[in-house]
N, C-alpha and C. Protein backbone atom coordinates (compact mmCIF):
# COMPACT_ATOMS: atom_id res chain seq x y z
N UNK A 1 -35.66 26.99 -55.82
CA UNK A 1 -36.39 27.62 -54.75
C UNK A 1 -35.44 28.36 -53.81
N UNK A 2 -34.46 27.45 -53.40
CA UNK A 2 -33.48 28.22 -52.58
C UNK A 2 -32.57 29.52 -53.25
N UNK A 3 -32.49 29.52 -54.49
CA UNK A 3 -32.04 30.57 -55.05
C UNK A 3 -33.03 31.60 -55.01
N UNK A 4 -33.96 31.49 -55.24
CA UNK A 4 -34.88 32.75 -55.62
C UNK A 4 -35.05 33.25 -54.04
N UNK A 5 -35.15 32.25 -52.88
CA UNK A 5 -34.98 33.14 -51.47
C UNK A 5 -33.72 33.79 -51.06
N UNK A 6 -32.56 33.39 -51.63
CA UNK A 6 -31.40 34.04 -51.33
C UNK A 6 -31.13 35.49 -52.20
N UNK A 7 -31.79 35.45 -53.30
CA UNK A 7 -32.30 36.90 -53.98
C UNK A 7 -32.88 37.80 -53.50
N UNK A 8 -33.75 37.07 -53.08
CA UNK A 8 -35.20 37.71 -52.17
C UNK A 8 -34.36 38.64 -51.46
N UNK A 9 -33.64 37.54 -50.36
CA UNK A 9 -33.09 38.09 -49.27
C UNK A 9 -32.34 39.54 -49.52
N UNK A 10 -31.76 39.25 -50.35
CA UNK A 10 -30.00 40.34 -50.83
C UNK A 10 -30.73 41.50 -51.51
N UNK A 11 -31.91 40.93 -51.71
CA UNK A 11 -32.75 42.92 -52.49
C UNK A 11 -33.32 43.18 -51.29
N UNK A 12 -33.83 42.34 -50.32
CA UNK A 12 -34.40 43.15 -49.13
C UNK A 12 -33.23 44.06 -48.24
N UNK A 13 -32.04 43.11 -48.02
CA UNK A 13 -31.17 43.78 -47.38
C UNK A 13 -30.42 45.04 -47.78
N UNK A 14 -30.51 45.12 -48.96
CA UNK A 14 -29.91 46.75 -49.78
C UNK A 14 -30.80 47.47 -49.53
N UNK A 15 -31.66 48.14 -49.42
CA UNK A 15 -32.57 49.60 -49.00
C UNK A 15 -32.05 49.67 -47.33
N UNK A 16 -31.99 48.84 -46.63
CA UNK A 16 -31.58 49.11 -45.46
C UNK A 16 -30.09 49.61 -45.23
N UNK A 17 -29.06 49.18 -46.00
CA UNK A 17 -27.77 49.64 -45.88
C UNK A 17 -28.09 51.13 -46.41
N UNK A 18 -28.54 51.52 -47.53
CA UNK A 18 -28.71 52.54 -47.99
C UNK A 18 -29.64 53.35 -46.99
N UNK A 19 -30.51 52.97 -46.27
CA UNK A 19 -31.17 53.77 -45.56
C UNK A 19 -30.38 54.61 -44.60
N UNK A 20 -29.45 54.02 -43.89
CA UNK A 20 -28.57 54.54 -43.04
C UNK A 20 -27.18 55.19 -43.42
N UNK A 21 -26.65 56.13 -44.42
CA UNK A 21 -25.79 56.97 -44.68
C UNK A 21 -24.68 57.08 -43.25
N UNK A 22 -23.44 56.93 -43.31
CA UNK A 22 -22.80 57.27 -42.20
C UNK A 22 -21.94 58.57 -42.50
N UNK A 23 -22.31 59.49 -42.18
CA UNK A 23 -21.42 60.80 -42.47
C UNK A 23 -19.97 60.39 -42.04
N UNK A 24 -19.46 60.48 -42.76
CA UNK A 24 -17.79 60.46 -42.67
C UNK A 24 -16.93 61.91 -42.25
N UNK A 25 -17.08 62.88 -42.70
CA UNK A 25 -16.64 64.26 -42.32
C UNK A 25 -17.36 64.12 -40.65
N UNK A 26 -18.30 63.36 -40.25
CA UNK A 26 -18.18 63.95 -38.99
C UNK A 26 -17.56 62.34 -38.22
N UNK A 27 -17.39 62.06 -38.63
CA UNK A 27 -16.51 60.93 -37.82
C UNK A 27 -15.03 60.97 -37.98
N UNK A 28 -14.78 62.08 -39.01
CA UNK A 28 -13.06 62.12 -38.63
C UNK A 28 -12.77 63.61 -37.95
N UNK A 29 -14.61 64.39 -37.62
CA UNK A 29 -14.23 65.33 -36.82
C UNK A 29 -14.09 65.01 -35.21
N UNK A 30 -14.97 63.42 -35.28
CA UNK A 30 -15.01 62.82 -33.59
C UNK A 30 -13.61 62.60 -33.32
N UNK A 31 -12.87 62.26 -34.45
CA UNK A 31 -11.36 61.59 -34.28
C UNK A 31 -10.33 62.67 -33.53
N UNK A 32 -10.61 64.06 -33.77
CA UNK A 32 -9.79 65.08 -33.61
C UNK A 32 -10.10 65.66 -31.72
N UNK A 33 -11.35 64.50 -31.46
CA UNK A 33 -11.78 65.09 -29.89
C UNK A 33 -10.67 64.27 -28.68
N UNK A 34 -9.75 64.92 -27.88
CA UNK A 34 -8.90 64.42 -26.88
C UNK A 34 -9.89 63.29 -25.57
N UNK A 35 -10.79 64.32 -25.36
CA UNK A 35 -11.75 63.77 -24.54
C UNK A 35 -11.80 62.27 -24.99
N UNK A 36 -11.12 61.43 -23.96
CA UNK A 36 -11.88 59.68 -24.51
C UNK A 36 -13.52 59.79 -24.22
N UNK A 37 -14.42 60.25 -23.14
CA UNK A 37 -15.89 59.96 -23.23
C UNK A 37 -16.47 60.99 -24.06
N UNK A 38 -16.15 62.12 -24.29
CA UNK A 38 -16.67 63.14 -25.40
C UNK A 38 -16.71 62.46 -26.89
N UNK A 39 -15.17 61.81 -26.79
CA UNK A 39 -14.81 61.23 -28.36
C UNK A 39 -15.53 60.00 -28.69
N UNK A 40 -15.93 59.33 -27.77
CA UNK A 40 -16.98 58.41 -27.84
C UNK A 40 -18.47 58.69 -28.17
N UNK A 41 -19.11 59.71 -26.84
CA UNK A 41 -20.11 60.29 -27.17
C UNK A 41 -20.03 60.12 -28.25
N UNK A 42 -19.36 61.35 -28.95
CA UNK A 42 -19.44 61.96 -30.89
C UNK A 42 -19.64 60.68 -31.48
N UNK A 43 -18.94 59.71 -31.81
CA UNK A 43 -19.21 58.42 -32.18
C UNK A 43 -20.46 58.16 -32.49
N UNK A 44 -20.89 57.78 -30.97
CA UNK A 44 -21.74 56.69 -30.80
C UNK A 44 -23.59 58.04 -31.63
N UNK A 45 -23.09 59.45 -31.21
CA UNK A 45 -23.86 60.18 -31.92
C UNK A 45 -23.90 60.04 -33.56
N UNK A 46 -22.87 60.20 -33.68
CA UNK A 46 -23.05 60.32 -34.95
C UNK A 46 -23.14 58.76 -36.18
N UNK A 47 -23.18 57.77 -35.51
CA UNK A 47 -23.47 56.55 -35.86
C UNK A 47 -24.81 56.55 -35.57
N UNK A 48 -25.94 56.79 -35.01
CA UNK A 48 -27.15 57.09 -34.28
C UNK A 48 -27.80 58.34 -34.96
N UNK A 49 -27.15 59.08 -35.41
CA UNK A 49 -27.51 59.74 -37.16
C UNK A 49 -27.99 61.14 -36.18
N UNK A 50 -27.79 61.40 -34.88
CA UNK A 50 -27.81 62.76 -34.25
C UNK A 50 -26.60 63.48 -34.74
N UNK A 51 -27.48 65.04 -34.51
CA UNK A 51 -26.24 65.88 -35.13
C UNK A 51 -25.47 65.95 -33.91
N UNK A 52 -24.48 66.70 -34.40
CA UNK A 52 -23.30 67.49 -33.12
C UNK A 52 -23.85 68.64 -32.25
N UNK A 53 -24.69 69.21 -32.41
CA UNK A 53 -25.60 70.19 -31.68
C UNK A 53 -25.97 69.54 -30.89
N UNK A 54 -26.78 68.21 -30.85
CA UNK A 54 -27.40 67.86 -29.92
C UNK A 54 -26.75 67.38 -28.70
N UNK A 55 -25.78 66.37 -29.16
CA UNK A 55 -24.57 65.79 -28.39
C UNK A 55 -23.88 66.33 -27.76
N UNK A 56 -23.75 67.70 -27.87
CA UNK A 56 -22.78 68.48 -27.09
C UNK A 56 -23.64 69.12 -25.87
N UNK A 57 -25.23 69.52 -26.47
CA UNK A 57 -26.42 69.91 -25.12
C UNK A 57 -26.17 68.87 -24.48
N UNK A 58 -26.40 67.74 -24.79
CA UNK A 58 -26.82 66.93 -23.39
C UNK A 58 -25.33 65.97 -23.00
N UNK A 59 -23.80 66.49 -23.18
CA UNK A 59 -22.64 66.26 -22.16
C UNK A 59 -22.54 66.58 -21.11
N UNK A 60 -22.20 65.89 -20.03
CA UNK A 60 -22.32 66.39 -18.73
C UNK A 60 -20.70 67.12 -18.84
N UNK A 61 -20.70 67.73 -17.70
CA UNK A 61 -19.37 68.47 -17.74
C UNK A 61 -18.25 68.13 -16.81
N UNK A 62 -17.39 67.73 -17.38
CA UNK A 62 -16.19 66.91 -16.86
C UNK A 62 -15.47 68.44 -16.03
N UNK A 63 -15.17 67.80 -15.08
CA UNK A 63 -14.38 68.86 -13.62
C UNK A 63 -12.91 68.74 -14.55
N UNK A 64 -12.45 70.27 -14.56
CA UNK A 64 -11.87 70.58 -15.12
C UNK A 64 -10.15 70.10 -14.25
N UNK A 65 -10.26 70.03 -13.19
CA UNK A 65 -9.66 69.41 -12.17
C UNK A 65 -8.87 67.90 -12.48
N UNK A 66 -9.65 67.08 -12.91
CA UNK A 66 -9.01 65.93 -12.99
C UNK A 66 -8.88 65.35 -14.62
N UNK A 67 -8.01 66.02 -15.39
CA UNK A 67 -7.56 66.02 -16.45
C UNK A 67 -6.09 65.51 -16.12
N UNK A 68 -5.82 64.46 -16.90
CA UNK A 68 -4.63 63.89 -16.79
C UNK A 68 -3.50 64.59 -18.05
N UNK A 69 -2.32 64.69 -18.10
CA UNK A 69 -1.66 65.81 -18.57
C UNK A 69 -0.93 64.52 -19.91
N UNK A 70 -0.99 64.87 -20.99
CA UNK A 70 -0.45 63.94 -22.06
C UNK A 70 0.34 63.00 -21.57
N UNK A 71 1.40 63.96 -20.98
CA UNK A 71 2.43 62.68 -20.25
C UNK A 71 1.85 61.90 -19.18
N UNK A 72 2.26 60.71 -19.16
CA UNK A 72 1.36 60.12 -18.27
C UNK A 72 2.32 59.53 -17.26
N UNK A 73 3.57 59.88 -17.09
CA UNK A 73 3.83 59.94 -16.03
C UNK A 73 4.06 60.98 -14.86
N UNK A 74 3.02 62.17 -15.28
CA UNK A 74 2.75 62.90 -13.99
C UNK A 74 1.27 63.05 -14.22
N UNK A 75 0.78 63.26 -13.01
CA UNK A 75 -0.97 63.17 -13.03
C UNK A 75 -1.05 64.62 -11.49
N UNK A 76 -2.25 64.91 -12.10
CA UNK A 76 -2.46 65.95 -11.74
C UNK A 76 -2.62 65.43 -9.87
N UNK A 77 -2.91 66.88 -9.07
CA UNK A 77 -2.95 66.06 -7.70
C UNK A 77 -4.59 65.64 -7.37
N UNK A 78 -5.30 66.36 -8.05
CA UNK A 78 -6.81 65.53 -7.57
C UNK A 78 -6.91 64.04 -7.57
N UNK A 79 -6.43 64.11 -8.90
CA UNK A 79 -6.76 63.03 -9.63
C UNK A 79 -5.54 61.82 -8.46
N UNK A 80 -4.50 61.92 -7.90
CA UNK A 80 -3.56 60.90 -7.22
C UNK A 80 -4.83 61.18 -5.72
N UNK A 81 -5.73 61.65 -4.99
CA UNK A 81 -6.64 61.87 -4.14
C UNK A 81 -7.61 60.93 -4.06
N UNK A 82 -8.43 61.23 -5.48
CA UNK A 82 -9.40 60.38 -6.17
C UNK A 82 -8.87 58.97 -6.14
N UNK A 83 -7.61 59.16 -6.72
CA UNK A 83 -7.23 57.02 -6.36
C UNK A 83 -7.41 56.57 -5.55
N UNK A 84 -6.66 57.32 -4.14
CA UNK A 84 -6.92 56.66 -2.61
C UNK A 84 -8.09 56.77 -2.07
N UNK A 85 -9.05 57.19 -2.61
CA UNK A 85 -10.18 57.31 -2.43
C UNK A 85 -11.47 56.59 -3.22
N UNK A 86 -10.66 55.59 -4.64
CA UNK A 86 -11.58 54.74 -5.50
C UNK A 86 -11.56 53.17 -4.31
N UNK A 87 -13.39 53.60 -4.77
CA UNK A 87 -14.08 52.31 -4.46
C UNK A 87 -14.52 52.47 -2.46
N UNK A 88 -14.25 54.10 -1.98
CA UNK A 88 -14.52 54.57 -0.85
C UNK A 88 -16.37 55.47 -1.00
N UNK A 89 -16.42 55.69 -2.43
CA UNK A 89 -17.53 56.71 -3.06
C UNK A 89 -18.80 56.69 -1.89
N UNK A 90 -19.09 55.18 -1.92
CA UNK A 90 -20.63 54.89 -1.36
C UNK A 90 -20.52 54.78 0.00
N UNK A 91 -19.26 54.61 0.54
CA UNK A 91 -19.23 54.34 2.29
C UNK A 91 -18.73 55.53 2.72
N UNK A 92 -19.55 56.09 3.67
CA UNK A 92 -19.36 57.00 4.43
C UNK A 92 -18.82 56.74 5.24
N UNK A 93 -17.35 57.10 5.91
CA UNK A 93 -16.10 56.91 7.12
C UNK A 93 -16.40 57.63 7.98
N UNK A 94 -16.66 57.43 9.23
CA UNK A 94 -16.99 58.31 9.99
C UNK A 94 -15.72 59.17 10.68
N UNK A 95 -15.77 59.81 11.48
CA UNK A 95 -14.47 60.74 11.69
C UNK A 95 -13.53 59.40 12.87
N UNK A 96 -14.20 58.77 13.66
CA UNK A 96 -13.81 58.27 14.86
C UNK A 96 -13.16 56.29 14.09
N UNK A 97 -13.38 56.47 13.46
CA UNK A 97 -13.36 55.22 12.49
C UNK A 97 -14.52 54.35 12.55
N UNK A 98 -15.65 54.31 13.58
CA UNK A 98 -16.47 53.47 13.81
C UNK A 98 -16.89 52.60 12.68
N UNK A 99 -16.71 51.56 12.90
CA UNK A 99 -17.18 50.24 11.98
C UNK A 99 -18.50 49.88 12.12
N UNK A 100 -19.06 49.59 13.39
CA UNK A 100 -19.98 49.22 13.91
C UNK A 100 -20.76 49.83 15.29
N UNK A 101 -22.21 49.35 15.02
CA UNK A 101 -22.83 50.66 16.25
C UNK A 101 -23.24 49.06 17.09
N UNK A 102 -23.83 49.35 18.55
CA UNK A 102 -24.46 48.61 19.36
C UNK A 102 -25.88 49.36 19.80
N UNK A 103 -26.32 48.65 20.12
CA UNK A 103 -27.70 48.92 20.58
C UNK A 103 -29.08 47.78 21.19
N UNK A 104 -29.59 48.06 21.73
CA UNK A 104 -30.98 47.12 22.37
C UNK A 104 -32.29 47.28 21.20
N UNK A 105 -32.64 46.22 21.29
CA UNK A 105 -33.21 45.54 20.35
C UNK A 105 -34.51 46.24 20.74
N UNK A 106 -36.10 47.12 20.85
CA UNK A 106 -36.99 47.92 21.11
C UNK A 106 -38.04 47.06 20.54
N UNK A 107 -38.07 46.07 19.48
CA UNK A 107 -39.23 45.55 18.82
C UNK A 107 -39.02 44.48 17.58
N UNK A 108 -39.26 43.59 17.75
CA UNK A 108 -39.00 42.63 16.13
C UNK A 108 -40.51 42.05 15.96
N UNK A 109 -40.32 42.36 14.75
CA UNK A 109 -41.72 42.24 13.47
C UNK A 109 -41.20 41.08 12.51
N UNK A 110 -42.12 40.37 12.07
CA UNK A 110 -41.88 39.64 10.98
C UNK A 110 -42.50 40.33 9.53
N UNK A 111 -41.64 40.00 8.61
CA UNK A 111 -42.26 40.67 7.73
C UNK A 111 -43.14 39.69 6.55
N UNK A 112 -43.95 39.56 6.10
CA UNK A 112 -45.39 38.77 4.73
C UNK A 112 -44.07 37.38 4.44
N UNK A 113 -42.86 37.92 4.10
CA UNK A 113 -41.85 36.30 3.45
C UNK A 113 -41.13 35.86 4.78
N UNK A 114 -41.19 36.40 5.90
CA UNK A 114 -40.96 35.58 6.84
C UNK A 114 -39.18 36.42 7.42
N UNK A 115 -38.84 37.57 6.84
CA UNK A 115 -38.09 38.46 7.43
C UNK A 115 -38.20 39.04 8.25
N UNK A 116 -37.31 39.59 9.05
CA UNK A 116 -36.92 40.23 10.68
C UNK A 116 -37.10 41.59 10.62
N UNK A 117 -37.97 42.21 10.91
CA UNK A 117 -37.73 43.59 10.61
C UNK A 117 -37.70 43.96 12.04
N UNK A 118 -36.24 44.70 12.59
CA UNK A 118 -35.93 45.24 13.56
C UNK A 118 -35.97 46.53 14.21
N UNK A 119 -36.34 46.72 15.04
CA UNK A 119 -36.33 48.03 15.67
C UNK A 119 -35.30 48.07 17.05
N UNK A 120 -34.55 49.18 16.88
CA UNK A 120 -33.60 49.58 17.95
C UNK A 120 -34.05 50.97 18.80
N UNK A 121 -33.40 50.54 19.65
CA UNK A 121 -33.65 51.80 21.12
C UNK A 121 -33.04 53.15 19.98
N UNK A 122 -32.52 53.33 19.81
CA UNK A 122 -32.15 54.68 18.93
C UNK A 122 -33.00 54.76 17.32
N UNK A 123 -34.67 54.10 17.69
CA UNK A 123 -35.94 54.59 16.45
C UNK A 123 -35.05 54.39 15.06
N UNK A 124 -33.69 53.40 15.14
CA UNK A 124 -33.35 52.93 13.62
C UNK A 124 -34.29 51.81 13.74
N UNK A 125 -34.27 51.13 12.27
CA UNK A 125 -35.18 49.95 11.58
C UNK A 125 -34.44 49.35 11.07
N UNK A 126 -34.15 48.61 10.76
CA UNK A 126 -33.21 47.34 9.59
C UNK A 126 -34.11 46.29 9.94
N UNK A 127 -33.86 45.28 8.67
CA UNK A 127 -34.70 44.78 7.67
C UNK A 127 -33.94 43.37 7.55
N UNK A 128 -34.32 42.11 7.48
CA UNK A 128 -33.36 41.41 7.45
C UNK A 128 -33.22 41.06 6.29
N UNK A 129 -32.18 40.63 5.30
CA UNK A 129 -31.94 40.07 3.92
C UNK A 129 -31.24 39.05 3.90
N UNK A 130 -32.16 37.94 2.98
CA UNK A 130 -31.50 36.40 3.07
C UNK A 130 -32.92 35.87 4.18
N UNK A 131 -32.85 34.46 3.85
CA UNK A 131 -33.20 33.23 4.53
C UNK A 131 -32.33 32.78 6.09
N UNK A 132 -31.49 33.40 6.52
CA UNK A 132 -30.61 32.98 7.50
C UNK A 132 -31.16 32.96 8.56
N UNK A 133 -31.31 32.28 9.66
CA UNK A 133 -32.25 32.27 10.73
C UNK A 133 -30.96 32.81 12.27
N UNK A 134 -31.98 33.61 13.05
CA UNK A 134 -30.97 34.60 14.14
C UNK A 134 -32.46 34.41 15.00
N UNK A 135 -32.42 33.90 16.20
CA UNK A 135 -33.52 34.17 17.40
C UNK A 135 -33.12 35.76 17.96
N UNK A 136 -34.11 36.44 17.73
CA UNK A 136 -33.94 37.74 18.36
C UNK A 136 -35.38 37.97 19.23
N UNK A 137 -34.58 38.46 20.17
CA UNK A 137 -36.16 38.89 21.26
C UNK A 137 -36.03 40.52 21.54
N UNK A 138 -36.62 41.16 22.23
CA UNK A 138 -37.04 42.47 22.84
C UNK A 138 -36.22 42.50 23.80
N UNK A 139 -35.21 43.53 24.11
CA UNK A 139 -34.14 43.70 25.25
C UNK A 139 -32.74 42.64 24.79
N UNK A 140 -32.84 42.40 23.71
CA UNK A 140 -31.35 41.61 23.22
C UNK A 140 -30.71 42.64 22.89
N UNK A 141 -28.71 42.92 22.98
CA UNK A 141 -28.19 43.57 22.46
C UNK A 141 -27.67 42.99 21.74
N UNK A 142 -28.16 43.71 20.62
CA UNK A 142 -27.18 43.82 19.18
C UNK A 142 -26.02 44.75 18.09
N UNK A 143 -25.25 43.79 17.83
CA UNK A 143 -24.09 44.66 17.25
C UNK A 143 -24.34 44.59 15.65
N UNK A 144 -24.53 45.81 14.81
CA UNK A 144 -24.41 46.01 13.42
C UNK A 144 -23.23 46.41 13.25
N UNK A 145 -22.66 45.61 12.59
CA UNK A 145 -20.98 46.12 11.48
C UNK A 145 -21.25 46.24 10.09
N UNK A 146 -20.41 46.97 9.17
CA UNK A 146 -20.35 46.63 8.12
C UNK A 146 -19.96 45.70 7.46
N UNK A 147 -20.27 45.16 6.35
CA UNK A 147 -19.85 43.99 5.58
C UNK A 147 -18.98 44.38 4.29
N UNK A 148 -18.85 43.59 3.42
CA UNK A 148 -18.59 44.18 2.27
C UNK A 148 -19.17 44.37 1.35
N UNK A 149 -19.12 45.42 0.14
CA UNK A 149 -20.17 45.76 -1.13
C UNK A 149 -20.84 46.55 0.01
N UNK A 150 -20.88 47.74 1.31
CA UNK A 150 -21.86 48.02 1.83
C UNK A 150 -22.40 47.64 2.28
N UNK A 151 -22.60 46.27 2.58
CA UNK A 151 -23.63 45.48 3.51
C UNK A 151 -23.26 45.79 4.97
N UNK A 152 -24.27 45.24 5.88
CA UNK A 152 -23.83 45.28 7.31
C UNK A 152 -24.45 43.82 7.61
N UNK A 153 -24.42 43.80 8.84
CA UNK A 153 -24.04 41.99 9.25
C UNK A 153 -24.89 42.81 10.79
N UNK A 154 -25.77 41.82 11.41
CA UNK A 154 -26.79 42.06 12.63
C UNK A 154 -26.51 40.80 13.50
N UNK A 155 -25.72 40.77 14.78
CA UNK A 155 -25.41 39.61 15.49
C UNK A 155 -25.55 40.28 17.13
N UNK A 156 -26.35 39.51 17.82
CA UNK A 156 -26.35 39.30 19.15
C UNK A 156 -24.86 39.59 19.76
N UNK A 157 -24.80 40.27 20.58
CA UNK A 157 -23.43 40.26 21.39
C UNK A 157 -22.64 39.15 22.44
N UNK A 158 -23.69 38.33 22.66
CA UNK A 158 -23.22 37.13 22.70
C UNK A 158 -22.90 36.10 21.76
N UNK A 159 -23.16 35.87 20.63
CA UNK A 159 -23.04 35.37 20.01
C UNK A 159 -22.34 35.55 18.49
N UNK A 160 -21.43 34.38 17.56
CA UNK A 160 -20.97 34.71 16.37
C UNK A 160 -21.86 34.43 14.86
N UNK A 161 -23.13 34.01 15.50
CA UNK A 161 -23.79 34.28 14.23
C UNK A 161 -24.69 35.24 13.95
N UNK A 162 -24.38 35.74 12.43
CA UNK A 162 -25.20 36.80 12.56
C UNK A 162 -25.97 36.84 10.86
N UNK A 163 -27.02 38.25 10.37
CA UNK A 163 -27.69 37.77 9.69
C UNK A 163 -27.58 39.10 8.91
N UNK A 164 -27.57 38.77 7.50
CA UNK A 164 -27.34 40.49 6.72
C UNK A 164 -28.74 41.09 6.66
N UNK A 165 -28.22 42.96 7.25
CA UNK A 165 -29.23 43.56 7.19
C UNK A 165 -29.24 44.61 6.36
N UNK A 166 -30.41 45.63 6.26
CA UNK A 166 -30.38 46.36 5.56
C UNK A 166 -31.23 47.47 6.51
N UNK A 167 -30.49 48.86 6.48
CA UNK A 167 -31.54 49.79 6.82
C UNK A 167 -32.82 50.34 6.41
N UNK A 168 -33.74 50.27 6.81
CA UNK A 168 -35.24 51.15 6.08
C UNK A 168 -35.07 52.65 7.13
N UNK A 169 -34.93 52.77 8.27
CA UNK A 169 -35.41 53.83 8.69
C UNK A 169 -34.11 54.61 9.52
């Protein structure tokens, strides 16, 4: 019995290897691409049984700018810019350095799960995120800083506890 299912098996699994042909002439034309994400693309295209026409329409287009030069111990100057500048992408620096704004508290709402939704004298909104509990009233000043990963942090100016927020408005 167990033989005749392990037969079974090994004739079912041959039409499927055969179904999928892997062109070889175009995988040692992916080999000849410098581009590491182009040369991938081609790959991962042409394993995926798309032609090269298609793969090349829908590449986005790499800035011709930050191409690193064979030798790799000189790098172009964007690209030494871009370093001091990785992992800055999503935070906006303001010119003055400001970390954090202050402001009077205009209105607090609870929100349906039992979150803080805040309103400030300058018609911003933030939102509270997390379970963390902060007594806030109407005419409290509060200080928003940033946190890290982008977050910001919402604490009374008297006080060191504070509660992560998020902007809506």
């Amino acid at each position: 019995m167990n033989k005749h299912l392990l037969s079974l098996l090994a004739l079912a699994s041959v039409p499927v290897l055969a179904a999928t042909p892997i062109n070889e002439q175009a995988l040692q034309a992916c080999s000849f691409i410098e581009n590491d994400f182009n040369r991938l693309l081609c790959y991962d295209n042409t394993i995926a049984g798309k032609s090269l026409t298609q793969s090349a329409r829908k590449q986005p287009e790499q800035p011709a700018q930050a191409n690193v030069k064979a030798d790799t111990s000189t790098v172009t100057a964007p690209v030494a810019i871009k370093e001091k500048e990785f992992g800055l992408e999503h935070k906006e620096i303001t010119e003055n350095g400001e970390e954090s704004i202050s402001s009077i508290i205009s209105s607090v709402k609870k929100a349906p799960y039992g979150e803080l939704i805040i309103t400030l004298e300058n018609n911003q909104q933030w939102r509270q995120i997390g379970s963390d509990s902060l007594r806030l009233d109407e005419g409290d000043t509060v200080i928003i800083s940033r946190g890290v990963f982008n977050s910001f942090l919402l604490k009374k100016a008297d006080q060191n506890r504070s509660i992560r927020v998020k902007r809506t408005q």
